[in-house]
PDB file of N, CA and C in Angstrom:
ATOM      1  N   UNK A   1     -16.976 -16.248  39.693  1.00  0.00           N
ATOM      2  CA  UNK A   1     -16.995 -14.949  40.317  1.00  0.00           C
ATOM      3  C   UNK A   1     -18.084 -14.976  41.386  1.00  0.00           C
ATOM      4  N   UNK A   2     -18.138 -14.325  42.362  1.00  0.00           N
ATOM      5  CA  UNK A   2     -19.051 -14.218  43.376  1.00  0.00           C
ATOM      6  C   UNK A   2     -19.149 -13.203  44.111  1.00  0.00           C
ATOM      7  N   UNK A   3     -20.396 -12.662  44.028  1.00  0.00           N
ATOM      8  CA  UNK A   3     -20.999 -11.276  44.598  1.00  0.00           C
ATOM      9  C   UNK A   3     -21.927 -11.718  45.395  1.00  0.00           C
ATOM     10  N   UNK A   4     -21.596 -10.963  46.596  1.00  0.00           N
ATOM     11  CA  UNK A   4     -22.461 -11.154  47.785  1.00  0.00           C
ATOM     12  C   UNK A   4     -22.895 -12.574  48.209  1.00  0.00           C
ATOM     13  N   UNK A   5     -22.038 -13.420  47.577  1.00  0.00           N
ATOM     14  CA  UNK A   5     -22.419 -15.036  48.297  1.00  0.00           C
ATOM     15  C   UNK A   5     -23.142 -15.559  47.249  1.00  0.00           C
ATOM     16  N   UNK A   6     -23.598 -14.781  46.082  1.00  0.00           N
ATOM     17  CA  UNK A   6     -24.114 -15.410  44.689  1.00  0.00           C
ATOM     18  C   UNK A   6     -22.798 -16.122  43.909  1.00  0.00           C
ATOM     19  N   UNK A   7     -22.465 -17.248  43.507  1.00  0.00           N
ATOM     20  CA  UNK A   7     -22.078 -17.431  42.038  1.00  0.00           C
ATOM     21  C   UNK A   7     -22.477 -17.009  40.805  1.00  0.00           C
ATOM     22  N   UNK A   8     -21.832 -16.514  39.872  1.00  0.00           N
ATOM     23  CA  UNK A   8     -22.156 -15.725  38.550  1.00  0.00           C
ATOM     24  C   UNK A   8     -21.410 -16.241  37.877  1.00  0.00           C
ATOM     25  N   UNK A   9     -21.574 -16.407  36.565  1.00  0.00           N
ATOM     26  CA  UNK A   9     -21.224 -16.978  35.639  1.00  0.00           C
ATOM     27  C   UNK A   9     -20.362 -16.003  34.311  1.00  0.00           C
ATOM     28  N   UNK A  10     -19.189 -15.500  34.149  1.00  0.00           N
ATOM     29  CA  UNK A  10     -18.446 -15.008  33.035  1.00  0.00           C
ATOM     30  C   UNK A  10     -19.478 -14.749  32.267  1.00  0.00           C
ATOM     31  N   UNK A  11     -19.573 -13.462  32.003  1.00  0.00           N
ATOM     32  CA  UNK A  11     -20.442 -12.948  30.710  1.00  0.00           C
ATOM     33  C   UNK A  11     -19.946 -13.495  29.315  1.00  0.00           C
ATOM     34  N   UNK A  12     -18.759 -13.999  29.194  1.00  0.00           N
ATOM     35  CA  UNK A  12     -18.320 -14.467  27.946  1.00  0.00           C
ATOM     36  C   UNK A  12     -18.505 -15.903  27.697  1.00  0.00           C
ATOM     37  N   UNK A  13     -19.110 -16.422  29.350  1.00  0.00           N
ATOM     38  CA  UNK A  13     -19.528 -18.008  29.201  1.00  0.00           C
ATOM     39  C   UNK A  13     -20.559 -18.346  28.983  1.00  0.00           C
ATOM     40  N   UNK A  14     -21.579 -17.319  29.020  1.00  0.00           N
ATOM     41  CA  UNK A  14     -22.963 -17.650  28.707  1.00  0.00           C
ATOM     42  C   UNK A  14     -23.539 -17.312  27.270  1.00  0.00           C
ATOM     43  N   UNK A  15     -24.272 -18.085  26.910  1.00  0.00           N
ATOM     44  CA  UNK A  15     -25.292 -18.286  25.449  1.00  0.00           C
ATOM     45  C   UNK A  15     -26.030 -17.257  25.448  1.00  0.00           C
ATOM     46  N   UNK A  16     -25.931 -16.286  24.656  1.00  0.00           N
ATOM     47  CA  UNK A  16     -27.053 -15.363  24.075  1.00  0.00           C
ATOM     48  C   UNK A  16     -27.324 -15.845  23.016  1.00  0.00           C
ATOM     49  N   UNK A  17     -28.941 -16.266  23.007  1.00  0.00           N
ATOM     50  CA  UNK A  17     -29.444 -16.560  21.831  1.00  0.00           C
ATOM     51  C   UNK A  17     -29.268 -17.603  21.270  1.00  0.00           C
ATOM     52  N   UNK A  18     -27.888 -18.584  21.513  1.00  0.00           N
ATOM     53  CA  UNK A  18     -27.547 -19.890  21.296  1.00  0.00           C
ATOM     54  C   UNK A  18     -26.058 -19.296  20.651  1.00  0.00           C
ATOM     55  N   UNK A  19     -25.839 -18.373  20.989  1.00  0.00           N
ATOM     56  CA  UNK A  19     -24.202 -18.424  20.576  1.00  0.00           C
ATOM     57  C   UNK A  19     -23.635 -17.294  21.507  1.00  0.00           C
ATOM     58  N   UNK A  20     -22.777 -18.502  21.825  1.00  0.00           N
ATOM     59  CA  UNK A  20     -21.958 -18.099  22.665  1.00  0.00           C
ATOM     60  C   UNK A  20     -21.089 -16.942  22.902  1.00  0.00           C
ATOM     61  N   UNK A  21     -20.850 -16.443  24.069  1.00  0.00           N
ATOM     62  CA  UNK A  21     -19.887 -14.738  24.377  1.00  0.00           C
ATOM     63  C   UNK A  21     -19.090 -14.443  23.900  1.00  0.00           C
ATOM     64  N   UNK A  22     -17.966 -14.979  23.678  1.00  0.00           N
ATOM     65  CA  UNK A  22     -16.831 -15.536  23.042  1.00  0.00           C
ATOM     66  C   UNK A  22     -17.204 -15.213  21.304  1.00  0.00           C
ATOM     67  N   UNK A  23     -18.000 -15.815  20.621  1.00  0.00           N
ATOM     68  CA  UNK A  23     -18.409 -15.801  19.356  1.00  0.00           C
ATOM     69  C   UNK A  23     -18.608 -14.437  19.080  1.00  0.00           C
ATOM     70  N   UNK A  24     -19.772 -14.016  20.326  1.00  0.00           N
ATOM     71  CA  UNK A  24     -19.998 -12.701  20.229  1.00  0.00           C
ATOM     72  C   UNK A  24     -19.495 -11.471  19.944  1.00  0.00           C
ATOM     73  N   UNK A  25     -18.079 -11.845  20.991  1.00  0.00           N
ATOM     74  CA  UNK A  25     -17.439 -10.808  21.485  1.00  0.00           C
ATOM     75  C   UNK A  25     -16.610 -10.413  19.831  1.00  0.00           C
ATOM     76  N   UNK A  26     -16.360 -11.368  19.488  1.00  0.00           N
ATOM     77  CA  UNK A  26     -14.997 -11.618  18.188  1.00  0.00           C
ATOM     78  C   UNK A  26     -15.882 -10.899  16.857  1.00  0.00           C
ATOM     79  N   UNK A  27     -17.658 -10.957  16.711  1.00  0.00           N
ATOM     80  CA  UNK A  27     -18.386 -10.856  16.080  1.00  0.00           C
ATOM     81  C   UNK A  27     -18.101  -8.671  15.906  1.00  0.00           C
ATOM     82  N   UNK A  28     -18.640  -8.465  17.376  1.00  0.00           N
ATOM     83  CA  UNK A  28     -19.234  -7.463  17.386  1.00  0.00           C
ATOM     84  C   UNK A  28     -17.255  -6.476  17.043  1.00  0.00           C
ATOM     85  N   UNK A  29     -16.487  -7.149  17.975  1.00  0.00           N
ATOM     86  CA  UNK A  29     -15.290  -6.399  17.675  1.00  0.00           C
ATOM     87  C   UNK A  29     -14.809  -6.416  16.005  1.00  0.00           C
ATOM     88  N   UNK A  30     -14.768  -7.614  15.087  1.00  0.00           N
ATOM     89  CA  UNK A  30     -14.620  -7.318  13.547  1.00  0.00           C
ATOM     90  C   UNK A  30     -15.265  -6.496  13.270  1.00  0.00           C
ATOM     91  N   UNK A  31     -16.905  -6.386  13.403  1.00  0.00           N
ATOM     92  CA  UNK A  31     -17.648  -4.990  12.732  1.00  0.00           C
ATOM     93  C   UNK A  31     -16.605  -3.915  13.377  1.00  0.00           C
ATOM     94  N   UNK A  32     -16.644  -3.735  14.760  1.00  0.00           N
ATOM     95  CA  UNK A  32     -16.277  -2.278  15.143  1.00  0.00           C
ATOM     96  C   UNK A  32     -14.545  -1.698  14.011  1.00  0.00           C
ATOM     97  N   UNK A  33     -14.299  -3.533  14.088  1.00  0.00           N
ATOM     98  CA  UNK A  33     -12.496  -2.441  13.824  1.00  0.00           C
ATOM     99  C   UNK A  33     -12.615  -2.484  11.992  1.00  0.00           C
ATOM    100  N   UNK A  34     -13.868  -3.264  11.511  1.00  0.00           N
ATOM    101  CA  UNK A  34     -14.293  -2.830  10.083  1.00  0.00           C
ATOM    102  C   UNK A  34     -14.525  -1.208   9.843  1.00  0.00           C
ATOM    103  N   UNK A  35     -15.260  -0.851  10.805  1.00  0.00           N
ATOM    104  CA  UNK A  35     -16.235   0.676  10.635  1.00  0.00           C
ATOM    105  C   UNK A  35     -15.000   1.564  10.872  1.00  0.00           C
ATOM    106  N   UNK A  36     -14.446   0.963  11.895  1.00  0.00           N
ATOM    107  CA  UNK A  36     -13.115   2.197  12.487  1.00  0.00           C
ATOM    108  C   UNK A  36     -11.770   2.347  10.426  1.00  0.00           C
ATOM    109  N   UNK A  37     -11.737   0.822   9.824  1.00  0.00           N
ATOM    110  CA  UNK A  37     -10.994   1.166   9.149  1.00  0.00           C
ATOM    111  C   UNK A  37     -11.725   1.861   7.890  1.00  0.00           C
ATOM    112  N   UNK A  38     -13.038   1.290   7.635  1.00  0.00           N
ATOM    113  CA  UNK A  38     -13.737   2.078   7.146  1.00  0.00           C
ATOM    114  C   UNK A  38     -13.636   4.210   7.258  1.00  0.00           C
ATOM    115  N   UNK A  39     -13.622   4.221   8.160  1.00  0.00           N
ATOM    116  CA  UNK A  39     -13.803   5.336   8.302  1.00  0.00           C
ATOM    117  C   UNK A  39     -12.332   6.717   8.166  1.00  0.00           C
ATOM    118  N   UNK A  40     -11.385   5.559   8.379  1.00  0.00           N
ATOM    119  CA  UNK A  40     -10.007   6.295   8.200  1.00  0.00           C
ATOM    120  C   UNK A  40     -10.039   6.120   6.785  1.00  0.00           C
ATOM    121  N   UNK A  41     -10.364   5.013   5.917  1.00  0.00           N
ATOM    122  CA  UNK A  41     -10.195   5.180   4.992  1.00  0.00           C
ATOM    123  C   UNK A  41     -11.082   6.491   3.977  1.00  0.00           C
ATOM    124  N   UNK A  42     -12.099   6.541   4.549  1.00  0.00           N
ATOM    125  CA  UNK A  42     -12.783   7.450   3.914  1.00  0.00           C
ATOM    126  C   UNK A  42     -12.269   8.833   4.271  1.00  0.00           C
ATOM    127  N   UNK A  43     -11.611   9.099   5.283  1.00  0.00           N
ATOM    128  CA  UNK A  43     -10.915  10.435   5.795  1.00  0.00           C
ATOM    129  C   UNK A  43      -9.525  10.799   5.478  1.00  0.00           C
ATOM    130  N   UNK A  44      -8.507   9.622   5.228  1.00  0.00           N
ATOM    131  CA  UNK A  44      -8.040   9.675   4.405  1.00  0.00           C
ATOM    132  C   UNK A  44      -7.933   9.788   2.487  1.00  0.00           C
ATOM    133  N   UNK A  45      -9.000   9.721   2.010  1.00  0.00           N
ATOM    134  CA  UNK A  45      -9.260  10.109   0.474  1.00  0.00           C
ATOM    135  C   UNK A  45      -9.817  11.303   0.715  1.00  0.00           C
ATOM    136  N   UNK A  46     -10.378  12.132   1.715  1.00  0.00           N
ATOM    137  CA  UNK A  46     -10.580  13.415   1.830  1.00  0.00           C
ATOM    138  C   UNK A  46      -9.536  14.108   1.643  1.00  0.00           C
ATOM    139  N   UNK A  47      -8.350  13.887   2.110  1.00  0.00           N
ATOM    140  CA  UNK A  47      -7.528  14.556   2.726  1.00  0.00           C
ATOM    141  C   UNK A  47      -6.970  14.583   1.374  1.00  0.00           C
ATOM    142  N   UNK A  48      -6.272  13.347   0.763  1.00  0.00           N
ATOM    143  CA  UNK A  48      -5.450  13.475  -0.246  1.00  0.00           C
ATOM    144  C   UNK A  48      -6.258  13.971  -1.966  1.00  0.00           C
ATOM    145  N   UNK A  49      -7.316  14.347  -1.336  1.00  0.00           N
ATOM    146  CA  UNK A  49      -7.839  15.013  -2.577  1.00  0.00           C
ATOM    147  C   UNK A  49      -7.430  16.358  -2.612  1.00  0.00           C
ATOM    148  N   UNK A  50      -7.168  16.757  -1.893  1.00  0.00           N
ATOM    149  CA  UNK A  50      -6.878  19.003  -1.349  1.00  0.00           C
ATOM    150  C   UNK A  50      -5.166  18.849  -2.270  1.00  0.00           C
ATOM    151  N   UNK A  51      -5.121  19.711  -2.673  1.00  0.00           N
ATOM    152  CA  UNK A  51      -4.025  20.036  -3.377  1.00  0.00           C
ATOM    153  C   UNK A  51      -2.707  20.575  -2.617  1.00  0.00           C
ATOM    154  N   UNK A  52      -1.360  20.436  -3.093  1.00  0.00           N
ATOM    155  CA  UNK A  52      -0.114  19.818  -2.350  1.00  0.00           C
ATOM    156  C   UNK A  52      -0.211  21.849  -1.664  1.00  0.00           C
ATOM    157  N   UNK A  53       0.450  21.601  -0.315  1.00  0.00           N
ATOM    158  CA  UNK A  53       0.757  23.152   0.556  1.00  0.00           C
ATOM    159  C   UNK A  53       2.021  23.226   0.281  1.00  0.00           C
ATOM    160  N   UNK A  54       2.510  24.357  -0.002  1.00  0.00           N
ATOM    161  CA  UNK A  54       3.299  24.814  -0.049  1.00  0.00           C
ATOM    162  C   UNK A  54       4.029  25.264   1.437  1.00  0.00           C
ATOM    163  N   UNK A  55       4.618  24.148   2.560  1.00  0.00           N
ATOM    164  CA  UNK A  55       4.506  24.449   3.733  1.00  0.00           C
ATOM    165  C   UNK A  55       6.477  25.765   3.907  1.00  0.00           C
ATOM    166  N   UNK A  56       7.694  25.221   3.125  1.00  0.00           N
ATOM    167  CA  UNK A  56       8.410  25.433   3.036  1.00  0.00           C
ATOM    168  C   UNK A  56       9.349  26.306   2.356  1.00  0.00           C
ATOM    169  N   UNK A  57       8.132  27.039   1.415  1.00  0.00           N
ATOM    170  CA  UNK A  57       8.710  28.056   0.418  1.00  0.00           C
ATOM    171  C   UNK A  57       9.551  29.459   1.345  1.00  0.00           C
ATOM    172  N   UNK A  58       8.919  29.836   2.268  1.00  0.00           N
ATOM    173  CA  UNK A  58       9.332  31.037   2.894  1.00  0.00           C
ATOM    174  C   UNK A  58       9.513  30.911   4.093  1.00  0.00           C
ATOM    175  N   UNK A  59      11.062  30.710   4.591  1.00  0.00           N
ATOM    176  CA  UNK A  59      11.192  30.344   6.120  1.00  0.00           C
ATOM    177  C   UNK A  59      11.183  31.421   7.059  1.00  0.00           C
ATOM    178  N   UNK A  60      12.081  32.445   6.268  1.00  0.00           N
ATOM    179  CA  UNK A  60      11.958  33.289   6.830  1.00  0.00           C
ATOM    180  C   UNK A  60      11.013  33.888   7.515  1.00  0.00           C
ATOM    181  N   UNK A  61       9.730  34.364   6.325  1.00  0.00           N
ATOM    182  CA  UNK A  61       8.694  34.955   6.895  1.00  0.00           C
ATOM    183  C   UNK A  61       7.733  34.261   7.593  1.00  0.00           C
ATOM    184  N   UNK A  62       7.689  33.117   7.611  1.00  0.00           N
ATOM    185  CA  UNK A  62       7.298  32.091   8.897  1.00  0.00           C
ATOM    186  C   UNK A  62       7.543  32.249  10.056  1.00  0.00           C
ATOM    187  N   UNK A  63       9.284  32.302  10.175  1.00  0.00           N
ATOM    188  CA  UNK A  63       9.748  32.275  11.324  1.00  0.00           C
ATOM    189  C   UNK A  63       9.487  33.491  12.031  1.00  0.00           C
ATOM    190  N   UNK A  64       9.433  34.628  11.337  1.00  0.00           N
ATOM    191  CA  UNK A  64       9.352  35.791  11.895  1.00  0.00           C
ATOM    192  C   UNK A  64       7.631  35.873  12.525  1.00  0.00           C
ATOM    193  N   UNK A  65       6.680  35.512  11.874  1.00  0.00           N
ATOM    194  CA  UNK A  65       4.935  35.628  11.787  1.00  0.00           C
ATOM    195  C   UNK A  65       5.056  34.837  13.388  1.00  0.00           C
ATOM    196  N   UNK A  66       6.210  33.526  13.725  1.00  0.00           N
ATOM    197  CA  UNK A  66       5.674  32.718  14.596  1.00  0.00           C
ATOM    198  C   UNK A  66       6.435  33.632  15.647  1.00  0.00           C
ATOM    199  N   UNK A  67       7.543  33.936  15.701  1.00  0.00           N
ATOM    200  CA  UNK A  67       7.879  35.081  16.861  1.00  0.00           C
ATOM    201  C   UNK A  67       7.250  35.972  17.205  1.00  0.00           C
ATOM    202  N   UNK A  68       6.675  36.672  16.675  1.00  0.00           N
ATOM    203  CA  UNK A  68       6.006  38.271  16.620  1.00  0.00           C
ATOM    204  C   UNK A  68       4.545  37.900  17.140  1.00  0.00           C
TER     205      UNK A  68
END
């Protein structure tokens, strides 16, 4: 890549720390999509703890509450 007449080097080609971007990248993305499933999972056992709705018992008076 080259900016302004500099050569630069792929951020994913260079060594942080002695391991490489690439390593990095694969490192930091497992935590993230750990925490992300982590976190549905925990929002999901919220959810299915609340007791069943009764969404369908009365259509009628639904239908009418959503017109009016």
């Amino acid at each position: 890549m080259c900016l302004g007449g500099i050569m630069m080097e792929h951020p994913l080609d260079v060594t942080y720390a002695g391991i490489k971007g690439y390593y990095l990248l694969l490192v930091l993305g497992g935590i993230s999509i750990a925490f992300f499933m982590y976190q549905v999972q925990k929002a999901t056992r919220l959810v299915l703890l609340g007791a069943p709705d009764k969404r369908f018992d009365s259509w009628g008076k639904r239908l009418k509450e959503t017109l009016t």
